[in-house]
Structures are given as C-alpha cells and as structure tokens.
Protein backbone atom coordinates (compact mmCIF):
# COMPACT_ATOMS: atom_id res chain seq x y z
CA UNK A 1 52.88 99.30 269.70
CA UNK A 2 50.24 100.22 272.29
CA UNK A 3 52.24 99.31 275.51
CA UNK A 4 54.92 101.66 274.22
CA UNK A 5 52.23 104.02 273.16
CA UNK A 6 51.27 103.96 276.99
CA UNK A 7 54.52 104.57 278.38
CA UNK A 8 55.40 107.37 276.05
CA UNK A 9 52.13 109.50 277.20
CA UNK A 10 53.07 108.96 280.83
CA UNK A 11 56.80 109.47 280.42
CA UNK A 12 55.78 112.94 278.98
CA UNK A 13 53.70 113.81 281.66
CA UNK A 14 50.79 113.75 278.92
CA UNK A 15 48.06 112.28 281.20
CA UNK A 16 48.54 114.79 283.47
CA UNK A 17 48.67 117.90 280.62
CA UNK A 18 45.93 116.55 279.08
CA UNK A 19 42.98 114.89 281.34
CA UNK A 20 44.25 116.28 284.70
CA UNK A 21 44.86 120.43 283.83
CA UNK A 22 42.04 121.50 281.64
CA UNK A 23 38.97 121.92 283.78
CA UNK A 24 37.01 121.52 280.70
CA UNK A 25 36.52 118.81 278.13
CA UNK A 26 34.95 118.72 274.59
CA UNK A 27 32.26 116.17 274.13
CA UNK A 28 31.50 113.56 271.18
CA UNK A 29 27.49 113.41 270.65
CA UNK A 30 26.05 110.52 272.15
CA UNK A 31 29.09 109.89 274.81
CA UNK A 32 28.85 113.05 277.08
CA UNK A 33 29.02 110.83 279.91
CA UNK A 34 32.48 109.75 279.67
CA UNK A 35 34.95 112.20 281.05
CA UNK A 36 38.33 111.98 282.92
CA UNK A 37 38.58 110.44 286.28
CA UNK A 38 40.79 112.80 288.27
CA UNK A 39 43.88 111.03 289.80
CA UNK A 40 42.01 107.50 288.27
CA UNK A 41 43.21 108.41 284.72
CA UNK A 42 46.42 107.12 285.78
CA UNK A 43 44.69 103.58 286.63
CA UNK A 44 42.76 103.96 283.12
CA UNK A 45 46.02 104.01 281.41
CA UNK A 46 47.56 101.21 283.30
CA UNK A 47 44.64 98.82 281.96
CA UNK A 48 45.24 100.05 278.66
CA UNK A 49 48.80 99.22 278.95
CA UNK A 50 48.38 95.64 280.80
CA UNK A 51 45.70 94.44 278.41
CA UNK A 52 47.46 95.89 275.60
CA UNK A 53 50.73 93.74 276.98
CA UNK A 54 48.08 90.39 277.78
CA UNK A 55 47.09 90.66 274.10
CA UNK A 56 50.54 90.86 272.80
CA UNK A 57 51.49 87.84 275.09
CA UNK A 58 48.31 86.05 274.48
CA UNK A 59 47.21 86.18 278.32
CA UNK A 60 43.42 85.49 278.80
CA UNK A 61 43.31 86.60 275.43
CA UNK A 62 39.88 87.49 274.80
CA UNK A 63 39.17 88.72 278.12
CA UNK A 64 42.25 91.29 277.79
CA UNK A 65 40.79 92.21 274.04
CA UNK A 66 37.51 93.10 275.75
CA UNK A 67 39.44 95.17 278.49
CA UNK A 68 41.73 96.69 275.77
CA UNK A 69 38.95 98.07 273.83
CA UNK A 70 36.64 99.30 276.45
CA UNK A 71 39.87 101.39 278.44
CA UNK A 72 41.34 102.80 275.53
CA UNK A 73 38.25 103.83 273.76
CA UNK A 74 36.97 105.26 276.97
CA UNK A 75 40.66 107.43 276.84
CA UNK A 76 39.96 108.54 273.53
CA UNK A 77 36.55 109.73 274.48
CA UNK A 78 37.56 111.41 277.54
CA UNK A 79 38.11 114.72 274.92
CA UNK A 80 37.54 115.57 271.52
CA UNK A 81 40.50 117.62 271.60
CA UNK A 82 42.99 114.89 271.44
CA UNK A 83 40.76 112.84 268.29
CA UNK A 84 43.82 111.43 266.25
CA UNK A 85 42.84 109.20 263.47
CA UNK A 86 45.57 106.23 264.16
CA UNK A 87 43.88 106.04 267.12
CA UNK A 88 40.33 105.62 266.09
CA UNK A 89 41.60 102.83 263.57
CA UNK A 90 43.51 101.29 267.16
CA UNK A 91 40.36 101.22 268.06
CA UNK A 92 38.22 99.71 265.40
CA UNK A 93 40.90 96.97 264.97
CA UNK A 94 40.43 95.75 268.79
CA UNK A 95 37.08 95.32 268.43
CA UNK A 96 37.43 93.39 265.22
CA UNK A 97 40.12 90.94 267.21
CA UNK A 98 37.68 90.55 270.35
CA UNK A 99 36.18 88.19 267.25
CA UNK A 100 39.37 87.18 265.62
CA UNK A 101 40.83 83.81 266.63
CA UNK A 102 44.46 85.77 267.40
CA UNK A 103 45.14 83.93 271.10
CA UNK A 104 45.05 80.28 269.81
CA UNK A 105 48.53 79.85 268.93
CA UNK A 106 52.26 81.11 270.31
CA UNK A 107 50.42 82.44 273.19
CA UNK A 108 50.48 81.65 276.91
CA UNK A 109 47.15 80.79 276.80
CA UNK A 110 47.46 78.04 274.36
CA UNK A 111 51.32 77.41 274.14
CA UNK A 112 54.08 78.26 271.56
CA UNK A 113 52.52 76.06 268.36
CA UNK A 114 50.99 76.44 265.00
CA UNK A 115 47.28 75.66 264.43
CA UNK A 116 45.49 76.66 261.25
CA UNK A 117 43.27 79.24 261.27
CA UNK A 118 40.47 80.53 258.45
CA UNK A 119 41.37 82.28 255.97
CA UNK A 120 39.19 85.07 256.20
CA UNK A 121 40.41 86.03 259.88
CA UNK A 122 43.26 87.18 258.03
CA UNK A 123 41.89 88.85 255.07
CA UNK A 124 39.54 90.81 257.81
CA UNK A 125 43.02 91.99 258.92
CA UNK A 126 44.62 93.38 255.16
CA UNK A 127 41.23 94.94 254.53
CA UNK A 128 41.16 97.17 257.71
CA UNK A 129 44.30 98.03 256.69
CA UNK A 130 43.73 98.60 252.82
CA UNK A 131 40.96 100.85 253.72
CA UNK A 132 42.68 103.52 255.85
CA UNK A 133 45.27 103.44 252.98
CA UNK A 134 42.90 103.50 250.02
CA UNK A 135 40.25 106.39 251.18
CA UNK A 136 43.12 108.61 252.65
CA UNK A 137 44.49 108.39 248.95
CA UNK A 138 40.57 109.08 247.60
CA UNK A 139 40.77 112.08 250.25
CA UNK A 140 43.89 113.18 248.75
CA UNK A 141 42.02 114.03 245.29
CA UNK A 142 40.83 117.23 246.16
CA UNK A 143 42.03 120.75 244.24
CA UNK A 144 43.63 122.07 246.79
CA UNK A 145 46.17 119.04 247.81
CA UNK A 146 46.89 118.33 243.86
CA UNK A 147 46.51 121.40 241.86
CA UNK A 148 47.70 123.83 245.16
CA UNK A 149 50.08 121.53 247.18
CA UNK A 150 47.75 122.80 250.51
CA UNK A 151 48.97 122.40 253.18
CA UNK A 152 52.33 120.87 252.62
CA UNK A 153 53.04 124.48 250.72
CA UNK A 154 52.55 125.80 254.41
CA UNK A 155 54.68 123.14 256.30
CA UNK A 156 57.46 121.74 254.38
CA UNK A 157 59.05 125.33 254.19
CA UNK A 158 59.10 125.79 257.90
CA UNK A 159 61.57 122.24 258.10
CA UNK A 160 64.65 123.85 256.47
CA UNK A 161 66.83 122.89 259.15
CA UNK A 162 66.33 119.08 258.66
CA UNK A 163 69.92 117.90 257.50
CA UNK A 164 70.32 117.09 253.29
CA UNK A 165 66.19 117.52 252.82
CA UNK A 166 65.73 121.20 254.02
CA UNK A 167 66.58 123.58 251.51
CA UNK A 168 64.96 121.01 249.02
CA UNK A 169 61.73 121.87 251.34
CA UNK A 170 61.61 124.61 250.12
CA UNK A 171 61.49 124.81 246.04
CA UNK A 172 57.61 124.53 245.09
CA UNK A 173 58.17 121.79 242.71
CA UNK A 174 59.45 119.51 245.89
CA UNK A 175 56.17 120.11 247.76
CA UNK A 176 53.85 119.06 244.76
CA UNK A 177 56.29 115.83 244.14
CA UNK A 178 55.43 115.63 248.28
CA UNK A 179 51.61 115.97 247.20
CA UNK A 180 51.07 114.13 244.46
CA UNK A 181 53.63 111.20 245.27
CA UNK A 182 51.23 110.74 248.65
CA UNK A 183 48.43 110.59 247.13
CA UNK A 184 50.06 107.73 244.50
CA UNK A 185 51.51 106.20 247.85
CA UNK A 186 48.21 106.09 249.53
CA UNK A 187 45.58 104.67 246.58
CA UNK A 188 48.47 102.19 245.42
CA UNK A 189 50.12 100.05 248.15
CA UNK A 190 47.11 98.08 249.49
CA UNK A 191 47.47 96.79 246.16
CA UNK A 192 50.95 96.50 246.16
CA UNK A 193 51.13 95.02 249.05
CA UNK A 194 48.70 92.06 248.44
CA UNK A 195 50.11 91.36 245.41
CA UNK A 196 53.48 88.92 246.20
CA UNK A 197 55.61 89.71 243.55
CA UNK A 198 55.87 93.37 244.48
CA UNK A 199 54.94 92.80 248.27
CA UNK A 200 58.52 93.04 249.94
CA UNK A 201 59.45 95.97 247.68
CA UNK A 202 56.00 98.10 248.90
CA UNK A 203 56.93 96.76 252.80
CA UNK A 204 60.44 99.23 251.97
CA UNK A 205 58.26 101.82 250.39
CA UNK A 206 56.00 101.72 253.53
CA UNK A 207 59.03 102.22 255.95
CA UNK A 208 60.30 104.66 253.91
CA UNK A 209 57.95 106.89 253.47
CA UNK A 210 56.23 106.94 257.38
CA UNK A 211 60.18 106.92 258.71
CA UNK A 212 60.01 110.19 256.02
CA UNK A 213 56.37 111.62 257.28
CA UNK A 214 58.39 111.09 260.97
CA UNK A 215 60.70 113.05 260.20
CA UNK A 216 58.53 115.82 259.00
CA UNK A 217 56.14 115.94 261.52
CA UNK A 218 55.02 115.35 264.65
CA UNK A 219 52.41 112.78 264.47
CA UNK A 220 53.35 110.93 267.31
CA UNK A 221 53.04 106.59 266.78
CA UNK A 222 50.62 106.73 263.31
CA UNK A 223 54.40 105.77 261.41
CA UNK A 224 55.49 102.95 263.63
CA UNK A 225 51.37 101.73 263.75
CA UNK A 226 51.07 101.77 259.98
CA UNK A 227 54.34 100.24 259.41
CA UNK A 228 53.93 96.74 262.20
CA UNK A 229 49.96 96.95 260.39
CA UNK A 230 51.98 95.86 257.26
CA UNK A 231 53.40 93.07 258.05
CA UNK A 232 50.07 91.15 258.04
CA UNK A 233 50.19 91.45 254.22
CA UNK A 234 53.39 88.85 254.50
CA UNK A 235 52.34 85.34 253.61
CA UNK A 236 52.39 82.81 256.82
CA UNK A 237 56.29 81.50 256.17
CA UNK A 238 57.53 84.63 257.00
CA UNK A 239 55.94 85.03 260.30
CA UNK A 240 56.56 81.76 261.36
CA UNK A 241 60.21 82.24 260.85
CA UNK A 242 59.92 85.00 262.83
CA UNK A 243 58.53 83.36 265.49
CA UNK A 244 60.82 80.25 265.56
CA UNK A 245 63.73 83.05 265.89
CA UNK A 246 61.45 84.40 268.90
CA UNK A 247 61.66 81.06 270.21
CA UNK A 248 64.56 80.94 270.36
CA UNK A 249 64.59 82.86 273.36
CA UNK A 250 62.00 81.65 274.81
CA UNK A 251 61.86 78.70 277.20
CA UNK A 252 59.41 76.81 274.86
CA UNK A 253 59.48 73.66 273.16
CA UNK A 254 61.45 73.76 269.36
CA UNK A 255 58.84 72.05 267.31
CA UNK A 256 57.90 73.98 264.30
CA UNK A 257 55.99 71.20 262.45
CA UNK A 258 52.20 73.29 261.32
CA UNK A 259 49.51 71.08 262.95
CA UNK A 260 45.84 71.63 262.56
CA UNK A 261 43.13 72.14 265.38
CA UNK A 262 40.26 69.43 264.59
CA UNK A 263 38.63 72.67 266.10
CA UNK A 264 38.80 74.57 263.40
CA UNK A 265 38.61 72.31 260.33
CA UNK A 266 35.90 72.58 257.90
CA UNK A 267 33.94 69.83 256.69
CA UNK A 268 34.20 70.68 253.13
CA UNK A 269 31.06 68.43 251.52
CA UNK A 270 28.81 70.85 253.80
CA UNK A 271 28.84 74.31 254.11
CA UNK A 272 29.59 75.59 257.39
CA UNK A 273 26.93 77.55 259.51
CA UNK A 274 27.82 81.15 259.53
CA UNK A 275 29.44 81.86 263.32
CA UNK A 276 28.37 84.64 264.86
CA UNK A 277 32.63 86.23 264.86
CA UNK A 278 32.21 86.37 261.21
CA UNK A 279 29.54 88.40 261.24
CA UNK A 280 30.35 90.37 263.84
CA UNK A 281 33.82 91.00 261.77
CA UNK A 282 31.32 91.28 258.30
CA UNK A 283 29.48 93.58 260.33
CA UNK A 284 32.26 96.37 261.19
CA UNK A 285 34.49 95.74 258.29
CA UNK A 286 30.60 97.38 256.42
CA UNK A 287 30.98 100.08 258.83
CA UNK A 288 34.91 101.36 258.05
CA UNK A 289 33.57 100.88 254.70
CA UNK A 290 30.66 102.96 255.07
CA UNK A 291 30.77 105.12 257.60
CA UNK A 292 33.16 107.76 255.86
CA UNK A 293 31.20 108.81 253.01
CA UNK A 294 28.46 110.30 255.74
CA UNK A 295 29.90 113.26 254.79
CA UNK A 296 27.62 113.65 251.33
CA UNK A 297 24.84 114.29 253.60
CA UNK A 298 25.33 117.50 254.17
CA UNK A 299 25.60 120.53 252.24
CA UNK A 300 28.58 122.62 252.92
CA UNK A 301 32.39 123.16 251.75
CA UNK A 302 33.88 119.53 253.51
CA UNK A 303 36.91 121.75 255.14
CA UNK A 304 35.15 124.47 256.25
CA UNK A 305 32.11 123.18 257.92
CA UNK A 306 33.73 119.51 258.95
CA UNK A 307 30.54 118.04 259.10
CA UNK A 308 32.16 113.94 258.69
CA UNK A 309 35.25 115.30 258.57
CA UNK A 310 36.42 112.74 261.63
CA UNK A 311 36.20 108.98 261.60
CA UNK A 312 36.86 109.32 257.63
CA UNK A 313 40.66 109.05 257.51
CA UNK A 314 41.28 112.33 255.97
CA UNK A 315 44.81 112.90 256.93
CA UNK A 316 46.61 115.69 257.41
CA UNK A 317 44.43 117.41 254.71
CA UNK A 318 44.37 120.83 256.02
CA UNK A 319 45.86 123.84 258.09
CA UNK A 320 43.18 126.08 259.68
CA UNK A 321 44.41 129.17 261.76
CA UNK A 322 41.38 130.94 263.89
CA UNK A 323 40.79 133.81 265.99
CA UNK A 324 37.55 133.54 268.33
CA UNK A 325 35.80 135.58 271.21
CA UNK A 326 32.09 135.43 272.82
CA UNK A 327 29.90 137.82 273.34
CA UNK A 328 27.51 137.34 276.16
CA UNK A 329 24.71 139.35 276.15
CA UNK A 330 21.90 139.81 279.15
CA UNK A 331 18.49 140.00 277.01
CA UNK A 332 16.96 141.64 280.13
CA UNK A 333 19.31 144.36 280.40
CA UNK A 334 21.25 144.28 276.99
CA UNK A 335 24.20 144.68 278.78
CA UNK A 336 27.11 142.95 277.45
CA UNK A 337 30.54 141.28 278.02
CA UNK A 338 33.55 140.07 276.04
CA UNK A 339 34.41 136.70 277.39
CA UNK A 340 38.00 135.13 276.24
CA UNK A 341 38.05 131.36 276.13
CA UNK A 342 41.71 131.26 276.94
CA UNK A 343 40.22 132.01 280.55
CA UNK A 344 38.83 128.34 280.36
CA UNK A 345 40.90 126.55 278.17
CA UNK A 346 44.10 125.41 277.73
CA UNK A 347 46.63 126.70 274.65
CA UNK A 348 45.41 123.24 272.74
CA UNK A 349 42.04 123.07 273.42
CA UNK A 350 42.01 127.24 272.42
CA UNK A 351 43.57 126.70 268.93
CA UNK A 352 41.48 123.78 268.13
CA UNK A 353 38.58 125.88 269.52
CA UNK A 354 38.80 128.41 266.68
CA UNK A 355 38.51 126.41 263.90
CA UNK A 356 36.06 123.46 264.27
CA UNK A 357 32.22 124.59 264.81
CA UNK A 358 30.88 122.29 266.60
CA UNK A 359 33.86 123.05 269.11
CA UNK A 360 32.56 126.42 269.28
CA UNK A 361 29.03 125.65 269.60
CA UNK A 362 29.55 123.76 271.95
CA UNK A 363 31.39 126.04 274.10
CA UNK A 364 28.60 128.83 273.68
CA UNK A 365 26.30 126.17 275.13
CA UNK A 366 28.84 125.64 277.92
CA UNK A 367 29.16 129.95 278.60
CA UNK A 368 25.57 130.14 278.43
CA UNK A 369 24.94 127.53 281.46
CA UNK A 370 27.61 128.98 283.37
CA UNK A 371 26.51 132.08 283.15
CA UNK A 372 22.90 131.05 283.80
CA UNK A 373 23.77 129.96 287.39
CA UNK A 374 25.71 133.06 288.09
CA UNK A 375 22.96 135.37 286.93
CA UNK A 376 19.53 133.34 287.07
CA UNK A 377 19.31 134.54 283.46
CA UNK A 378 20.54 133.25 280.39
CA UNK A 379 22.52 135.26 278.40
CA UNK A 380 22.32 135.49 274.26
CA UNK A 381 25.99 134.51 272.69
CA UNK A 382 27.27 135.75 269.80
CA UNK A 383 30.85 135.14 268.54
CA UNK A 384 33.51 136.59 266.17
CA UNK A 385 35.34 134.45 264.57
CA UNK A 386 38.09 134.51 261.58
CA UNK A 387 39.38 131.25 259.94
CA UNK A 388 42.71 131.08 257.27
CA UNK A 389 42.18 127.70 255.51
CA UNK A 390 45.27 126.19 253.14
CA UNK A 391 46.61 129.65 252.62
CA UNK A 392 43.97 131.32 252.30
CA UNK A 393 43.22 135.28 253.68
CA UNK A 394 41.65 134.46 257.03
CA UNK A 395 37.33 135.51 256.57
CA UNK A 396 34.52 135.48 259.18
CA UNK A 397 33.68 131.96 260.07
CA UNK A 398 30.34 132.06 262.30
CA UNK A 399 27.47 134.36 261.70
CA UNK A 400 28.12 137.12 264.30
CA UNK A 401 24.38 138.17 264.46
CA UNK A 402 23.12 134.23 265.08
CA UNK A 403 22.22 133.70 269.44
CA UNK A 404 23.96 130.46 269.12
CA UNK A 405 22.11 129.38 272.60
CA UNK A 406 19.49 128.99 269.75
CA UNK A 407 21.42 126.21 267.44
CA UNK A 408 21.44 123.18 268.23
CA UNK A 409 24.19 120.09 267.31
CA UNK A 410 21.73 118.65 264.55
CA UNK A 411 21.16 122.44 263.01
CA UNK A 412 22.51 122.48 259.53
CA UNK A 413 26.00 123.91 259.90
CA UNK A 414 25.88 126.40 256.88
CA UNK A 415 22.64 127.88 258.84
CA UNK A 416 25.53 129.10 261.36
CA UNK A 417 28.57 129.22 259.36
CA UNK A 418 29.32 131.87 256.95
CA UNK A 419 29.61 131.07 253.59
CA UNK A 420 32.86 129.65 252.30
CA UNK A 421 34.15 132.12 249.02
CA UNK A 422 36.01 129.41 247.64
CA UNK A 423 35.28 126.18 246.03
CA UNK A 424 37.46 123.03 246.72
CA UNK A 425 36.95 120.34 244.18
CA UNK A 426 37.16 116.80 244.90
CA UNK A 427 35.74 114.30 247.22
C-alpha cells in the first residue's frame, strides 16, 4: 500500500505542490528542525518507496524497516499542513515491525517457507488495528455527530450527483443512519473481526463500508490501508493459501509443509526471559493506548481549541470554515498594517490557517520575526478571526485585543481563544 502510496503523490505532481511551492512550512513542537529538502524531497520519497517495496519483498528486512520509518516520518513532519491520521498510524505500525519478526519467512531474505512465529507478534498486529477502530467509534459519541448528524449534515448533501445514492444524500434521516451506523461500525468490528464465526462476514462489512467512505470523499489511501490492515485478523490457513497461490508464480520451491525454527521455540518448563522486541512492542502498543486521552488535560471545548485533537484518531469529526487577517502594529510609532496571509501561503495551508490556533500562533510568531528584520523593531500582532464549526453561525475565534508575540505554545489556549457559546457533549 505504501509503494503505491508513493507513486500516486508523485504522479500528481504532489511533492512538488506541496514541499517544493510553499515557501513556508508549519512546525510540530519539538521537530522544528525537519523541513523539506528542496529538489532532495524527490530522493526522500524514493527511499520511502524502495524500503517500503524491500519490506514488502522481505529485502534486508530490518534494515529497510529502519529506513522506512525514519524517511516517511521525516515526510510527514516536513509540514503540519498535510497531518492525515492513516498516516500517523503508517507510521506507528513501522516502528512496531522494526521489532516484529515479519522478514523470517516468504521473504528473499530467508526464502519462500513457513516458520512459526509467537503468538503475540501477531496479536501486537490486531491490537494496533482494534485501537484506531475502537477510539474513532468512542470519538464518534459526541452530541453533535449523534444527536446533530455534524458534519455529515454539511457533506453528504453536496454528493447528489453520485449515481443511485445521491438524492438519498440528501433526506436528513439518511445522514443520521450515515452517523450513527459509523459510529456502530467503528466500536463493533475489532470485535467482530476477532471473533471467527462472524470474522469473514465483518472482512465484507469492512470493504463495504471504506469502498462507501471512497466514494464519498476524498480521503486519499485511509480505505485501501484499513481494508489490507484487516486481513491480519484472518487465522494463519488463509494466508498461507494465499501465499502458495503467490507461489505459484514465483520461481520458488512448492513445499508448503509448516516447519518450525529451533530459533524460535520456547522451552515450555521455563519461562522465557522477556526480549527486549517485546517490550519495545509492549512499550508503544501503551503509547497508542495512552497517548489519545491527553486531551483531558486541558480545559477547553475539544473542537474548538484542538488542544490533542491530532494523534487521537478522531476522524472526520468536524467541518471548520475561518476567516483570518493580522494586524501588525509598530509599538514605537503605533502605526499599523493589515497583513493577508494568502501573501505567504498557499490556498491549503490558508484554509487550514484559519481554523487551528496553534496554526495561527504560530504564524504571528513567524510575521513578528519577519518583520523584526525589516524594521529593527518588533511589531505587536493582533488578529481577527471568525470560525463556523458543524453548522454553526461563524463567531470570533482569537481574542483581537491579545499581542500574540506575547503567547507562547504552552499558554493555555482558552487564555487566547474566545470562548466557545456552545457546549458539545461527549468525549
């Protein structure tokens, strides 16, 4: 999925729209560092796509995993902009594998055979799964998606020309079936899926519904990602047969008889010393776990000030319109000027500008500096700023009268941020 991944961002001329136009970049805290590399983006994305193809032909396996997770993190950390959350989860499952015993069989590293392998390297594998499934569901259970139908009230109406489905779009009763029936899909076929007897039916309900969420939007390879993730729920028969029909192909030996590697057997009247992949695996699997409930730490409306809104696999959870400009104001002279960001930004980066703060903190910081070096002085900023969130009338979004040169990234966001006059119950 990730060497076609690579080839359909360069076929589009993507690299270039992306990493090569916009003379700016947004920044994730702690990697400011990392940033495009000119014309060497293009080589960045070929070692994505050559370790991502030495993985899936088991070519210095580890070595490629390594590579594989260091390029394509580094690409999704180039600009906050382009944050997708199939693409975070990409990432958190290549570092799990750099652990994961995945090149010692039908591989050219160790040859087209069978060799057992522990249990638990496969569990690792359903969990990471069942957990992008199970809290986008929990995300789901929020007032606005179940008792409002927000956003797919917004969006499913504007797809009336999709053959058969399109005037359907549009009666209300469709979008909360839409609403609620994704929420069911999401908290429900982990389960479903580990449990055999109604495993093959949830694989169809899993290719239905992201061939169906395809269809509907444009969420580029999160369908075809989720849907080859499934198959590791499938007991060990029915990849094997796969394979054998593989090998069929293939220029490789016929024998399908499952041997063990004295390598990995357990001695089972002593209990094994822990390894260090396990908990290295342990380790990160605690992390996905954990990591997405950071968000009761702060105080705030969840949707309006976003603070652990990322990295938490809330999907598709919201529709927020914006309308921003700076104000940069000379505290010397009080003389001030309007300044557009469109005049730095591209059409992307501008619309998801206007309605994430720490975006547009951190492009006050950014006008400040610049205009520090043109003028030896630097200037106050103030913004104006209007959000619409899930329907709602579009309201003032930063405090106008707040210098934001004086707010930092770890200031409270509802110091900065107007208050939201709504309440959104849920998690």
């Amino acid at each position: 999925m990730m060497v076609l991944s690579v080839i359909r961002f360069w076929a589009n001329g993507w690299i270039e729209k992306l990493y090569l136009e916009p003379t700016y970049f947004f920044k994730y805290d702690y990697f400011e560092w990392v940033r495009p590399l000119g014309e060497g983006t293009y080589a960045l994305f070929a070692v994505v796509g050559l370790s991502a193809l030495a993985i899936a032909l088991g070519w210095k396996y580890r070595l490629a995993t390594i590579t594989f997770f260091l390029s394509f993190t580094y690409v999704e950390l180039m600009d906050k902009t382009t944050y997708l959350n199939h693409y975070y989860f990409v990432s958190l499952l290549a570092l799990a594998m750099i652990f994961l015993p995945a090149g010692k069989s039908y591989s050219l590293d160790a040859g087209w055979r069978d060799l057992k392998v522990p249990t638990w390297t496969i569990q690792s594998l359903k969990l990471f799964v069942a957990v992008v499934y199970f809290y986008a569901g929990l995300a789901k259970l929020n007032s606005d998606w179940l008792l409002h139908a927000q956003p797919l009230a917004i969006w499913l109406p504007g797809k009336y020309s999709i053959p058969l489905l399109g005037g359907l779009l549009q009666e209300r009763w469709v979008q909360f079936a839409f609403a609620w029936g994704g929420a069911a899909y999401d908290l429900l076929i982990p389960f479903l899926l580990l449990w055999k007897p109604t495993r093959k039916l949830a694989f169809v309900a899993v290719v239905i519904f992201h061939v169906l969420t395809r269809v509907l939007f444009p969420i580029g390879m999160f369908p075809y990602i989720m849907i080859v993730s499934a198959l590791i729920f499938f007991e060990p028969t029915i990849h094997q047969r796969i394979l054998a029909w593989i090998g069929r192909f293939l220029p490789v030996g016929q024998d399908s008889e499952f041997k063990s590697s004295p390598s990995m057997e357990v001695d089972a009247d002593r209990k094994p010393a822990l390894p260090f992949a396990k908990i290295a695996v342990i380790a990160l699997l605690a992390f996905h776990l954990i990591f997405p409930w950071r968000y009761l730490l702060h105080d705030g409306e969840l949707f309006w000030t976003e603070e652990g809104y990322r990295f938490s696999w809330r999907v598709m959870l919201m529709e927020k319109a914006g309308y921003v400009s700076y104000r940069l104001v000379n505290p010397e002279t009080g003389r001030s000027r309007t300044v557009e960001p469109s005049q730095y930004l591209t059409t992307f980066q501008n619309k998801q500008l206007a309605t994430q703060p720490d975006f547009l903190l951190e492009f006050a910081h950014f006008l400040a500096e610049r205009e520090a070096k043109r003028t030896g002085t630097v200037p106050q900023v103030y913004v104006d700023s209007f959000v619409a969130l899930n329907g709602r009338r579009s309201q003032p979004y930063l405090r106008s009268d707040i210098d934001l040169v004086t707010i930092s990234p770890t200031t409270p966001r509802t110091e900065w941020l107007m208050p939201f006059k709504d309440t959104i119950y849920g998690l």
